[in-house]
C-alpha atoms as a PDB file:
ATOM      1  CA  UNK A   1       0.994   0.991 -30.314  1.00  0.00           C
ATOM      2  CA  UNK A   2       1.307   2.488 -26.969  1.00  0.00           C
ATOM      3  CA  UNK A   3      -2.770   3.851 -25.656  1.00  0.00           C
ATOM      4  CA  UNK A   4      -3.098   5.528 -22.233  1.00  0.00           C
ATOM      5  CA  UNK A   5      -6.258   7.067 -20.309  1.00  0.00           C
ATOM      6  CA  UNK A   6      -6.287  10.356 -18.521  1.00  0.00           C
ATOM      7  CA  UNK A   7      -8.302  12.289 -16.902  1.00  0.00           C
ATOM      8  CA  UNK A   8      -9.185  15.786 -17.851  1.00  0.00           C
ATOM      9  CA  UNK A   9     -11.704  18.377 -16.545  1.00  0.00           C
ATOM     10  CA  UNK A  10     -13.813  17.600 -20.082  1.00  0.00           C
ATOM     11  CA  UNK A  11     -13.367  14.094 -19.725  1.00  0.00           C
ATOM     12  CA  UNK A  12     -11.148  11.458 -20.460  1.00  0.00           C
ATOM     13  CA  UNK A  13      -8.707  11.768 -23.049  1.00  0.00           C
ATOM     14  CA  UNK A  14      -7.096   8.474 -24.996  1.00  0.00           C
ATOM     15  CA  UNK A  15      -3.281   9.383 -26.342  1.00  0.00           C
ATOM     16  CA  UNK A  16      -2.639   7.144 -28.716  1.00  0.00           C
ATOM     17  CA  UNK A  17       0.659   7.348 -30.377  1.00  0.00           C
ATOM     18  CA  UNK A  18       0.821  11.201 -30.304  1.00  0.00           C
ATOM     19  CA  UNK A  19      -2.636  11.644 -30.909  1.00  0.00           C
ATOM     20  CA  UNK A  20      -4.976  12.896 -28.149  1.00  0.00           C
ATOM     21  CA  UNK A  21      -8.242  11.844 -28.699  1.00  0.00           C
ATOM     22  CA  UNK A  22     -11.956  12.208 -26.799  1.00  0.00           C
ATOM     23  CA  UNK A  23     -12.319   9.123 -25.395  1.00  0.00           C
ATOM     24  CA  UNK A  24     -15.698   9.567 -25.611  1.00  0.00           C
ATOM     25  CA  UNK A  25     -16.316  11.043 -29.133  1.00  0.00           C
ATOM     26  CA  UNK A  26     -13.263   9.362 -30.412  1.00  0.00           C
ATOM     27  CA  UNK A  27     -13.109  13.308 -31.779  1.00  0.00           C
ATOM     28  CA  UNK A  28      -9.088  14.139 -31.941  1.00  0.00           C
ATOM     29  CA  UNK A  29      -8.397  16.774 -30.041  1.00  0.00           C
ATOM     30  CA  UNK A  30      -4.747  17.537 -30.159  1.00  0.00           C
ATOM     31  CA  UNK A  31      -1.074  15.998 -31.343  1.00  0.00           C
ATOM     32  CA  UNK A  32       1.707  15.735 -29.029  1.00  0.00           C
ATOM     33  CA  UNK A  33       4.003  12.725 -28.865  1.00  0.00           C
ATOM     34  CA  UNK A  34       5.045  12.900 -25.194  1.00  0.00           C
ATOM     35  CA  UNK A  35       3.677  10.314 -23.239  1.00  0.00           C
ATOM     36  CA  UNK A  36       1.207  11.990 -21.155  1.00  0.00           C
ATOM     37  CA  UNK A  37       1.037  11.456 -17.061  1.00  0.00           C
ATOM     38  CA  UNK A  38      -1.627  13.712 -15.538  1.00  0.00           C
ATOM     39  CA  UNK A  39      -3.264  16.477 -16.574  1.00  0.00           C
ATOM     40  CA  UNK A  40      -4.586  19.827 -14.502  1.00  0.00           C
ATOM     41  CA  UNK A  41      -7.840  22.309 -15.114  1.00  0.00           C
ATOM     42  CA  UNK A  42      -6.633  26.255 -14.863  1.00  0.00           C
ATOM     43  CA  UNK A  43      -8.910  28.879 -13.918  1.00  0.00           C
ATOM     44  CA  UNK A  44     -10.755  30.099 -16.965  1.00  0.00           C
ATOM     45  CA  UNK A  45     -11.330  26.346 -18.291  1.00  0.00           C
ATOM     46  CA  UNK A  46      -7.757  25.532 -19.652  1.00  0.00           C
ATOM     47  CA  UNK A  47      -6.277  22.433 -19.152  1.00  0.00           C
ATOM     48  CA  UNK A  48      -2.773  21.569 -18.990  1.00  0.00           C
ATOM     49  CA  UNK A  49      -1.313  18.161 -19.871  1.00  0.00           C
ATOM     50  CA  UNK A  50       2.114  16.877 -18.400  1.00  0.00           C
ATOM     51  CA  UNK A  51       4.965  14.716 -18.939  1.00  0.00           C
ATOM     52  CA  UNK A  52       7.865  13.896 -17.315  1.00  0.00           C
ATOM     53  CA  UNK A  53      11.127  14.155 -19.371  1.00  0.00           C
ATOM     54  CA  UNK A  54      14.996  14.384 -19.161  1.00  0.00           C
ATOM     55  CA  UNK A  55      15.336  18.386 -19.375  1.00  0.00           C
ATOM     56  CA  UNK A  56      11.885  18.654 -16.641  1.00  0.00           C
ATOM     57  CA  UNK A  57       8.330  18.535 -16.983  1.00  0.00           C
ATOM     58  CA  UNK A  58       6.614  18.913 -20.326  1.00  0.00           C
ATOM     59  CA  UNK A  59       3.297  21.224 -20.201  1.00  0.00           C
ATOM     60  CA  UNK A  60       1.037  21.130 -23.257  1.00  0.00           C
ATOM     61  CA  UNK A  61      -2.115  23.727 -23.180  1.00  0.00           C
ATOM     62  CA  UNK A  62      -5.161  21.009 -24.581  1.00  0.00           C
ATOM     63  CA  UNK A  63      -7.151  24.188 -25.686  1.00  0.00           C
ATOM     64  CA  UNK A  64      -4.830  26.273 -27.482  1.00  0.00           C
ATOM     65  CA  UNK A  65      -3.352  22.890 -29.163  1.00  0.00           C
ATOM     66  CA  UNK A  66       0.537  23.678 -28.116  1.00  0.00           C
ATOM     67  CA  UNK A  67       3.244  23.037 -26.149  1.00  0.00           C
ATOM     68  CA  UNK A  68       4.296  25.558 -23.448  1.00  0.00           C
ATOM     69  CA  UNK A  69       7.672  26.980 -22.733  1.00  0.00           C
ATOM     70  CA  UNK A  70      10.150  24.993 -20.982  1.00  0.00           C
ATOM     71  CA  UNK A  71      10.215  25.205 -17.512  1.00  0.00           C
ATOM     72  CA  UNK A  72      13.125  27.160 -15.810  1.00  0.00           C
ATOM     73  CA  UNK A  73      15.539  25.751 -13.771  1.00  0.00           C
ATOM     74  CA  UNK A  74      14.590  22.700 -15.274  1.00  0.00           C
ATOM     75  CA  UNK A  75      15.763  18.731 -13.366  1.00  0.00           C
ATOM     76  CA  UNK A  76      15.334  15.197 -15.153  1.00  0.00           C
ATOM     77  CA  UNK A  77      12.363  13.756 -13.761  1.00  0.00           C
ATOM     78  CA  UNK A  78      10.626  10.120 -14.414  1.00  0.00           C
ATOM     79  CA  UNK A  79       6.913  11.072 -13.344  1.00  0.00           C
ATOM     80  CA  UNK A  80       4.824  14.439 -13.066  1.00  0.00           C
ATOM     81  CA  UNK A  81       1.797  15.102 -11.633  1.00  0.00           C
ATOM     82  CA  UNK A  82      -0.535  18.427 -10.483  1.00  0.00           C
ATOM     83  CA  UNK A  83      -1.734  19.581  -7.462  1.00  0.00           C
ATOM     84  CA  UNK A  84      -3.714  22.583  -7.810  1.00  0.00           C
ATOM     85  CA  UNK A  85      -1.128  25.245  -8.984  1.00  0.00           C
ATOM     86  CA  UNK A  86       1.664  23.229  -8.140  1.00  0.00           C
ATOM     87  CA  UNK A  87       3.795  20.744 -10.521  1.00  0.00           C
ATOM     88  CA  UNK A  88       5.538  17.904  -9.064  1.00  0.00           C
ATOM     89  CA  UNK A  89       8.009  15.865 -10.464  1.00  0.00           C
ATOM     90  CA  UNK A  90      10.096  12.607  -9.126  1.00  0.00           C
ATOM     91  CA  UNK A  91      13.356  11.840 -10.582  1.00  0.00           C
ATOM     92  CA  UNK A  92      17.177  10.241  -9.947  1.00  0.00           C
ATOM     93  CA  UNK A  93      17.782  13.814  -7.668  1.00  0.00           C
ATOM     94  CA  UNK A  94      14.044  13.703  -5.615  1.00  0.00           C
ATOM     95  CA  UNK A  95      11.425  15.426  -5.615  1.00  0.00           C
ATOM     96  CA  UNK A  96      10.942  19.055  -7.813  1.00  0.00           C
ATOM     97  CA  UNK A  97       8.301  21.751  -7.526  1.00  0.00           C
ATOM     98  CA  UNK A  98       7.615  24.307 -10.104  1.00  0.00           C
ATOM     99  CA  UNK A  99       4.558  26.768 -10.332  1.00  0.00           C
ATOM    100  CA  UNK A 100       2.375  24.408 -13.209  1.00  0.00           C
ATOM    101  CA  UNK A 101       1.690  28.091 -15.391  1.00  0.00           C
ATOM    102  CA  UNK A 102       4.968  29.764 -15.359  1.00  0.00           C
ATOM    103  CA  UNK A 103       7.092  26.642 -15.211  1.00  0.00           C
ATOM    104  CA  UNK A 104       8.946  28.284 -12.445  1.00  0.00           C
ATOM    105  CA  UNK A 105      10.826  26.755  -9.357  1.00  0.00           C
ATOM    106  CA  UNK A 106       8.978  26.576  -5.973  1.00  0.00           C
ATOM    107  CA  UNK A 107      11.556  26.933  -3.131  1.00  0.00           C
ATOM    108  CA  UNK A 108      15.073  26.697  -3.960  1.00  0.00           C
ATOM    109  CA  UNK A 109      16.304  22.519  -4.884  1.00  0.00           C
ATOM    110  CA  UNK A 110      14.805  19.703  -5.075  1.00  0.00           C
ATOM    111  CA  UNK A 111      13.423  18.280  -1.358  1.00  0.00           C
ATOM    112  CA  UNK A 112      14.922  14.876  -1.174  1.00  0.00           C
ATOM    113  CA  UNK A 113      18.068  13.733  -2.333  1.00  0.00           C
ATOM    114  CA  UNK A 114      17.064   9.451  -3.055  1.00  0.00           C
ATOM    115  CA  UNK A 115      16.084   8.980  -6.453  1.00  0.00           C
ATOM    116  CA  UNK A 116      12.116   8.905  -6.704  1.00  0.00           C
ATOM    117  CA  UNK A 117      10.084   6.545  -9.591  1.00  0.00           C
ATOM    118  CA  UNK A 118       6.862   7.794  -9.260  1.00  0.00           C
ATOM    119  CA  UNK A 119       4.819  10.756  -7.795  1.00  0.00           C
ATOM    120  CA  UNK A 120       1.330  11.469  -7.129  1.00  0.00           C
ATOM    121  CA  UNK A 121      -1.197  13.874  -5.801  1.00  0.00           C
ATOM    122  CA  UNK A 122      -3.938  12.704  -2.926  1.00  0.00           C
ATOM    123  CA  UNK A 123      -6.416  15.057  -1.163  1.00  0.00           C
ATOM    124  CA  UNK A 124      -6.356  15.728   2.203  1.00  0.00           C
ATOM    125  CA  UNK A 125     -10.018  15.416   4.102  1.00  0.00           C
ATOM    126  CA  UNK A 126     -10.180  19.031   5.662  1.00  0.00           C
ATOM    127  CA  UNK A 127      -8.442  20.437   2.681  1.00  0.00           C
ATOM    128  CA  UNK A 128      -4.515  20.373   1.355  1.00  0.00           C
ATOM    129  CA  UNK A 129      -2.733  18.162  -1.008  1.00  0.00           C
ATOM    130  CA  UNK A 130      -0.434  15.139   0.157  1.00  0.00           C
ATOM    131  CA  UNK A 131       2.164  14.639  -2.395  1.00  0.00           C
ATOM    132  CA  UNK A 132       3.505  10.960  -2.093  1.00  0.00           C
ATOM    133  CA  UNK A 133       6.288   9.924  -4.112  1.00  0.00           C
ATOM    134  CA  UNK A 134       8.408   6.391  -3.780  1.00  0.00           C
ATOM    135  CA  UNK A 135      11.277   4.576  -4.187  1.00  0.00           C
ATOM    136  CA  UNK A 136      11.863   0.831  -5.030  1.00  0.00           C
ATOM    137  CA  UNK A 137      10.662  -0.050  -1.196  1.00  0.00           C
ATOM    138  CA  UNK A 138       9.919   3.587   0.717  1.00  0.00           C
ATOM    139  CA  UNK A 139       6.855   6.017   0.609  1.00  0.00           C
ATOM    140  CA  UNK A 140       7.601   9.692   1.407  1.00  0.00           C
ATOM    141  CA  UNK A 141       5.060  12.328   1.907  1.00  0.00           C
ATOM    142  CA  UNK A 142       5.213  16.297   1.555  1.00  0.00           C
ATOM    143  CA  UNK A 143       2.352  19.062   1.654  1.00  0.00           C
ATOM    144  CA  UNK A 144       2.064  20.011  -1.707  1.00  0.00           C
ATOM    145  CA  UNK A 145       1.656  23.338  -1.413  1.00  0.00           C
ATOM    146  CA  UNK A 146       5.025  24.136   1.342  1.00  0.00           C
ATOM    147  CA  UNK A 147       6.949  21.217   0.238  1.00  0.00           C
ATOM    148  CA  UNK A 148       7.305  20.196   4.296  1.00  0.00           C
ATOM    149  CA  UNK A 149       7.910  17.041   5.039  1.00  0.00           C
ATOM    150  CA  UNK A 150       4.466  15.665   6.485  1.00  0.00           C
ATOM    151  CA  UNK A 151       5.810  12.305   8.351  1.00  0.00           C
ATOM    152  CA  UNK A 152       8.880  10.198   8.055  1.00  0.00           C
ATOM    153  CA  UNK A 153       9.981   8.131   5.409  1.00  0.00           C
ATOM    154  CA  UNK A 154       7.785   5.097   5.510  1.00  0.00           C
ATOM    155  CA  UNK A 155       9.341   1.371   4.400  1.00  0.00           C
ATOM    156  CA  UNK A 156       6.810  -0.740   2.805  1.00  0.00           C
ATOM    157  CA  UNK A 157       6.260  -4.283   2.133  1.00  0.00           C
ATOM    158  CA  UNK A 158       7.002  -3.843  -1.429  1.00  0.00           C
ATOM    159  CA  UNK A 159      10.338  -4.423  -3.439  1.00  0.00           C
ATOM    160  CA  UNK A 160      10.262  -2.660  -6.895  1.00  0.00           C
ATOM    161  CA  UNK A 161       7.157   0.299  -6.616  1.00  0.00           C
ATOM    162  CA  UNK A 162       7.364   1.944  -9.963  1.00  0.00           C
ATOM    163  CA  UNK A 163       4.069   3.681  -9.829  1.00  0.00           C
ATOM    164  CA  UNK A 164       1.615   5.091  -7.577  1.00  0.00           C
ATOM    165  CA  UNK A 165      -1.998   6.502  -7.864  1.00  0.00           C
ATOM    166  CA  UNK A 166      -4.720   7.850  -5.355  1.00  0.00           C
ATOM    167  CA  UNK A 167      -7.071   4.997  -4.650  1.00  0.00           C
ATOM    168  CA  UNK A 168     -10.841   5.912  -5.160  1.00  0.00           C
ATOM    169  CA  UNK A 169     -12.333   5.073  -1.491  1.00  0.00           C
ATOM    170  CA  UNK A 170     -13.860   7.064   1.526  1.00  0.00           C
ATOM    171  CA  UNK A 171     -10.580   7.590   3.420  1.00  0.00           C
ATOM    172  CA  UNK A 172      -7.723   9.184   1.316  1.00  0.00           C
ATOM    173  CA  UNK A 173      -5.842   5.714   0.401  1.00  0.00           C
ATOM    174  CA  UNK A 174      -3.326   5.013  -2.133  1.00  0.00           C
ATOM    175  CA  UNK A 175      -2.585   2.760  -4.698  1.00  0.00           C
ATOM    176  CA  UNK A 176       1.082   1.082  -5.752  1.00  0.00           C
ATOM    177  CA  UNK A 177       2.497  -1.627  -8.075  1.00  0.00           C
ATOM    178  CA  UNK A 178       5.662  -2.971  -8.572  1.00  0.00           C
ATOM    179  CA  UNK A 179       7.700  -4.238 -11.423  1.00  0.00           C
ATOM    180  CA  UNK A 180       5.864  -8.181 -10.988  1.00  0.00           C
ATOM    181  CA  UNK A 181       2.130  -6.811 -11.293  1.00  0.00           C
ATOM    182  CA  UNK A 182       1.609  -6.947  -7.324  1.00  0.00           C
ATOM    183  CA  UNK A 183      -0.854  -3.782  -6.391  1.00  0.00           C
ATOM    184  CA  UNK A 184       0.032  -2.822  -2.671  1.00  0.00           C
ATOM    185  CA  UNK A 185      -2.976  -0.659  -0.868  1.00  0.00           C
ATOM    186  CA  UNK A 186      -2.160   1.939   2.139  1.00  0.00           C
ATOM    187  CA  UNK A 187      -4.508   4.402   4.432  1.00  0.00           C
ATOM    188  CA  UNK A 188      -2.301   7.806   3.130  1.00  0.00           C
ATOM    189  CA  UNK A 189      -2.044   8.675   6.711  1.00  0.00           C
END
């Protein structure tokens, strides 16, 4: 039995086999069997969940109970995650932006060409979202919002990342681990 946490606007959710499930009230919530990787809060108190999948991103809408359309001009990806109105996804052909509502494509390909494992979202003190994504070894950092590049490619100490996560601190600071358990720690600038 496969159980993961996330985080929603109302709380955190467990998804337990397909079920979706306060983690709170233990209350069930929802069904979907896609294994869930972030979620995002829309204006008028909706909240999106995502997963990452072969033909794009998977959206489900928590509230209404059902999956949205498919997004257009859709690209394999292995991770998701949300940064404000934007969806990002990391797969075999980079990184992928889509508008998180319409499932539409922001700019016109993907932004990198390396395959990507994992993806995630990190505030920016002042304001903006970082979106850092990696490889088995390399971090590499865009503005969420414009998709620019915000620094070079930068090589790490690591030698199989497969997932990332903002790291709760003072300073923005990220969070990685790698295929042996090792968690790797880095200031995000």
């Amino acid at each position: 039995m496969r159980i993961d946490v996330v985080p929603t606007p109302q709380g955190p959710l467990r998804c337990l086999d397909g079920r979706l499930v306060d983690a709170g009230t233990g209350a069930l919530r929802a069904t979907w069997s896609p294994v869930v990787r972030a979620s995002v809060a829309l204006p008028g108190g909706r909240t999106l969940l995502l997963a990452a999948g072969a033909g794009g991103p998977r959206r489900f809408d928590l509230d209404a109970g059902e999956e949205l359309a498919p997004v257009r001009d859709p690209a394999e990806v292995w991770d998701v995650t949300a940064a404000g109105a934007v969806l990002a996804g990391a797969g075999p052909a980079g990184l992928h932006r889509w508008d998180v509502v319409a499932g539409t494509r922001l700019g016109s390909s993907s932004l990198l060409g390396p395959p990507l494992r994992a993806i995630t979202a990190v505030p920016r003190p002042g304001g903006g979202i970082t979106l850092v994504a990696c490889d088995a070894t390399t971090l590499y950092r865009w503005d969420a919002a414009t998709g620019a590049s915000l620094l070079p490619p930068q090589p790490t100490a690591a030698t199989s990342l497969t997932g990332l996560a903002p790291a709760p601190s003072l300073r923005p600071a990220l969070l990685g681990y790698d295929a042996s358990g090792a968690v790797h720690r880095w200031d995000i600038d």
